[in-house]
C-alpha atoms as a PDB file:
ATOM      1  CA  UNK A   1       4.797  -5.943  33.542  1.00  0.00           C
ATOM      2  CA  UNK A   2       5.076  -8.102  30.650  1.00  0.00           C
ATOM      3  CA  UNK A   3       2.356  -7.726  27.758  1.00  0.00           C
ATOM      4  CA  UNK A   4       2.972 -10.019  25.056  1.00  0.00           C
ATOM      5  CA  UNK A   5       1.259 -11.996  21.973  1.00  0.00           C
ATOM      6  CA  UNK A   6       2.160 -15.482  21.123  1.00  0.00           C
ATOM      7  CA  UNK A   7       2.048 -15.830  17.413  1.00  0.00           C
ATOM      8  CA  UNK A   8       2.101 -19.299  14.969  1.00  0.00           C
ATOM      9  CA  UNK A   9       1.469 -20.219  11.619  1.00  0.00           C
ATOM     10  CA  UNK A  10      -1.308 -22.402  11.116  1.00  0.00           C
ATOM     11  CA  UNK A  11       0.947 -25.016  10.975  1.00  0.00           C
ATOM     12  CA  UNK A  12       2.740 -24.707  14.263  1.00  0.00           C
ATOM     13  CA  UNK A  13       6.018 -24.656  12.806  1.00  0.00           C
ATOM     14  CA  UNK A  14       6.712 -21.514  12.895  1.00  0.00           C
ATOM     15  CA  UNK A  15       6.463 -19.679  16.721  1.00  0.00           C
ATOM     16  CA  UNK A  16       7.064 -15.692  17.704  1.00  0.00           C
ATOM     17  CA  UNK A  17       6.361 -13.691  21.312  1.00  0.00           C
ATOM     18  CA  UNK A  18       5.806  -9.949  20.634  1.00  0.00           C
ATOM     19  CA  UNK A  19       6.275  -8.277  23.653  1.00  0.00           C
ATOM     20  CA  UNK A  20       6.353  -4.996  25.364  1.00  0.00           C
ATOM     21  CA  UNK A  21       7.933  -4.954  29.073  1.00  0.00           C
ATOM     22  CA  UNK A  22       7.639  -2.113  31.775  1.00  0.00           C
ATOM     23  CA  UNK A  23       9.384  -1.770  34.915  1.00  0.00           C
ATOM     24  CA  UNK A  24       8.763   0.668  37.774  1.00  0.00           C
ATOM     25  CA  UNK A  25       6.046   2.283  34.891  1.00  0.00           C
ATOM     26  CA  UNK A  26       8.707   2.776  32.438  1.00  0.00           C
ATOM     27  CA  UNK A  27       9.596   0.804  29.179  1.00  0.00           C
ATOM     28  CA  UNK A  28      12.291  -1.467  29.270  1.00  0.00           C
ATOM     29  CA  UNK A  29      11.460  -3.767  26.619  1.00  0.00           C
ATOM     30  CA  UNK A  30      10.215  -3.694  23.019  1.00  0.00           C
ATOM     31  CA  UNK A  31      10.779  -6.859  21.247  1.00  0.00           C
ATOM     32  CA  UNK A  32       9.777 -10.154  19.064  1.00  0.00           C
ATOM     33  CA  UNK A  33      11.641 -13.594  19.846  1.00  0.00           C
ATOM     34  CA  UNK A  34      11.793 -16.134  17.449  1.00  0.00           C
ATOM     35  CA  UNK A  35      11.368 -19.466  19.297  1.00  0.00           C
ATOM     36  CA  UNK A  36      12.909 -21.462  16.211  1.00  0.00           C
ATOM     37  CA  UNK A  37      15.919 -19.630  15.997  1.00  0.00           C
ATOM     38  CA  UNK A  38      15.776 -18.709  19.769  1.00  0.00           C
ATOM     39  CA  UNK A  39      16.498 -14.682  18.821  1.00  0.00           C
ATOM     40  CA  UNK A  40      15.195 -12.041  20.260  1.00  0.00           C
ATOM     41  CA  UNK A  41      15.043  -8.687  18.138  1.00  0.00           C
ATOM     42  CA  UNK A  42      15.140  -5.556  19.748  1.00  0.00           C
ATOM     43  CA  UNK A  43      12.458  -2.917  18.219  1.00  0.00           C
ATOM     44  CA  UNK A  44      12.374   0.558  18.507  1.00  0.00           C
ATOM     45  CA  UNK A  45       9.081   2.760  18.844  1.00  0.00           C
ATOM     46  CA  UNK A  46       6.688   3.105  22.330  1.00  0.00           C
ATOM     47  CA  UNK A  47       3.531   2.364  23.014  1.00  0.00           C
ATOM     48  CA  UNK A  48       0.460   4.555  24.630  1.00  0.00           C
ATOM     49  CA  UNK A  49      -0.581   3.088  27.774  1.00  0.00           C
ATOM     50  CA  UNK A  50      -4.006   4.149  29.098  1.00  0.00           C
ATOM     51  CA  UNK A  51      -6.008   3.535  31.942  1.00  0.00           C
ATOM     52  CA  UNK A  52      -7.855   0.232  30.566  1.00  0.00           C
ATOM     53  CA  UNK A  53      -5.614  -0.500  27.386  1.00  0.00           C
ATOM     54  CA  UNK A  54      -2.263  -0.796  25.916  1.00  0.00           C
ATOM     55  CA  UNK A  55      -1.576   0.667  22.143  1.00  0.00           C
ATOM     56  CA  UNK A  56       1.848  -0.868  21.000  1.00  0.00           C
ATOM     57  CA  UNK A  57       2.401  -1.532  16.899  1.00  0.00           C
ATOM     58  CA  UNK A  58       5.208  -4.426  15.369  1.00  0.00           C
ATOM     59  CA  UNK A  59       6.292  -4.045  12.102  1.00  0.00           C
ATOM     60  CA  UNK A  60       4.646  -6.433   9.971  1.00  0.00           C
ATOM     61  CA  UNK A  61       7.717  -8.576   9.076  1.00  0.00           C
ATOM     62  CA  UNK A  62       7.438  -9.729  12.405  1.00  0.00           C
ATOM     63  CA  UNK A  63       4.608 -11.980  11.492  1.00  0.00           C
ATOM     64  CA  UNK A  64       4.633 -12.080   7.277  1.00  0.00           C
ATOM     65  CA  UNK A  65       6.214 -15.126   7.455  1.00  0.00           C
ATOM     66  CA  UNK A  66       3.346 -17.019   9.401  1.00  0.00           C
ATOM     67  CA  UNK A  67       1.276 -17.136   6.472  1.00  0.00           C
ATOM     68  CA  UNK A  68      -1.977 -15.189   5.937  1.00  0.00           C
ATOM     69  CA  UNK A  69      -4.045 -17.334   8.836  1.00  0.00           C
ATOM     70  CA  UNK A  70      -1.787 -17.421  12.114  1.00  0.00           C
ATOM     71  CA  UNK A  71      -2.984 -18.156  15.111  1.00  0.00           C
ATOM     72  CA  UNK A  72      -2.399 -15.838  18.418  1.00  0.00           C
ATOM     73  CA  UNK A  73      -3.276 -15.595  21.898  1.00  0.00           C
ATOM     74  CA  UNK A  74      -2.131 -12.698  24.375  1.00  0.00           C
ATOM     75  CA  UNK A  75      -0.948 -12.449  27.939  1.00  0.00           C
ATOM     76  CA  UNK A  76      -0.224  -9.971  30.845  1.00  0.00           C
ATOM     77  CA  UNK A  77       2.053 -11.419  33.188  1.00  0.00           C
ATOM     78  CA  UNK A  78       3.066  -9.490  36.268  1.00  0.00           C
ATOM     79  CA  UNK A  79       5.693  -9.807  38.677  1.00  0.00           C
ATOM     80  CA  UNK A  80       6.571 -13.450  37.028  1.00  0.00           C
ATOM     81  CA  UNK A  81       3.108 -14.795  36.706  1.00  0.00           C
ATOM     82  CA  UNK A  82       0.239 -14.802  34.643  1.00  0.00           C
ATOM     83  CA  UNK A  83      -2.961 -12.322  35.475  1.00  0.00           C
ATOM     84  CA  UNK A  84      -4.980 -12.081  32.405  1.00  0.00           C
ATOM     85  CA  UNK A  85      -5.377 -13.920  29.192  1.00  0.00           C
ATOM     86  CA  UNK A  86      -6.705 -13.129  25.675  1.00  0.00           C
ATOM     87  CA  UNK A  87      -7.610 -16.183  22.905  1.00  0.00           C
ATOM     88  CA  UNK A  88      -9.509 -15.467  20.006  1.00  0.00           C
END
């Protein structure tokens, strides 16, 4: 399972996925990918996984540079496609 946040500056110029990955219930991936540079950065830490919710934190350099009104949306994707959506 793939739960991730797309993140932009107001602009669009500037493009990030957060994302937390499970496989088989266990965590395989903590991360944020820059889509300008096309790097992914590796993060340590966990998150709390519940029944109905997922608790995962990013350090905030991950999005400073977005400017104080970026725009997200969030996804869960399993098994390669998409199942739920979340858009302010």
């Amino acid at each position: 399972m793939l739960w991730s946040i797309s993140a932009s500056s107001a602009d669009g110029n500037k493009m990030r996925q957060l994302g937390y990955t499970t496989l088989d219930g266990q965590q395989i991936a903590h991360f944020m990918f820059d889509y300008t540079s096309a790097q992914q950065t590796n993060l340590g830490g966990t998150a709390q996984l519940g029944k109905s919710k997922l608790t995962v934190s990013f350090p905030a350099d991950t999005v400073r540079d977005l400017g104080p009104s970026w725009e997200w949306y969030s996804v869960l994707n399993i098994d390669g496609l998409d199942v739920s959506e979340c858009q302010p």
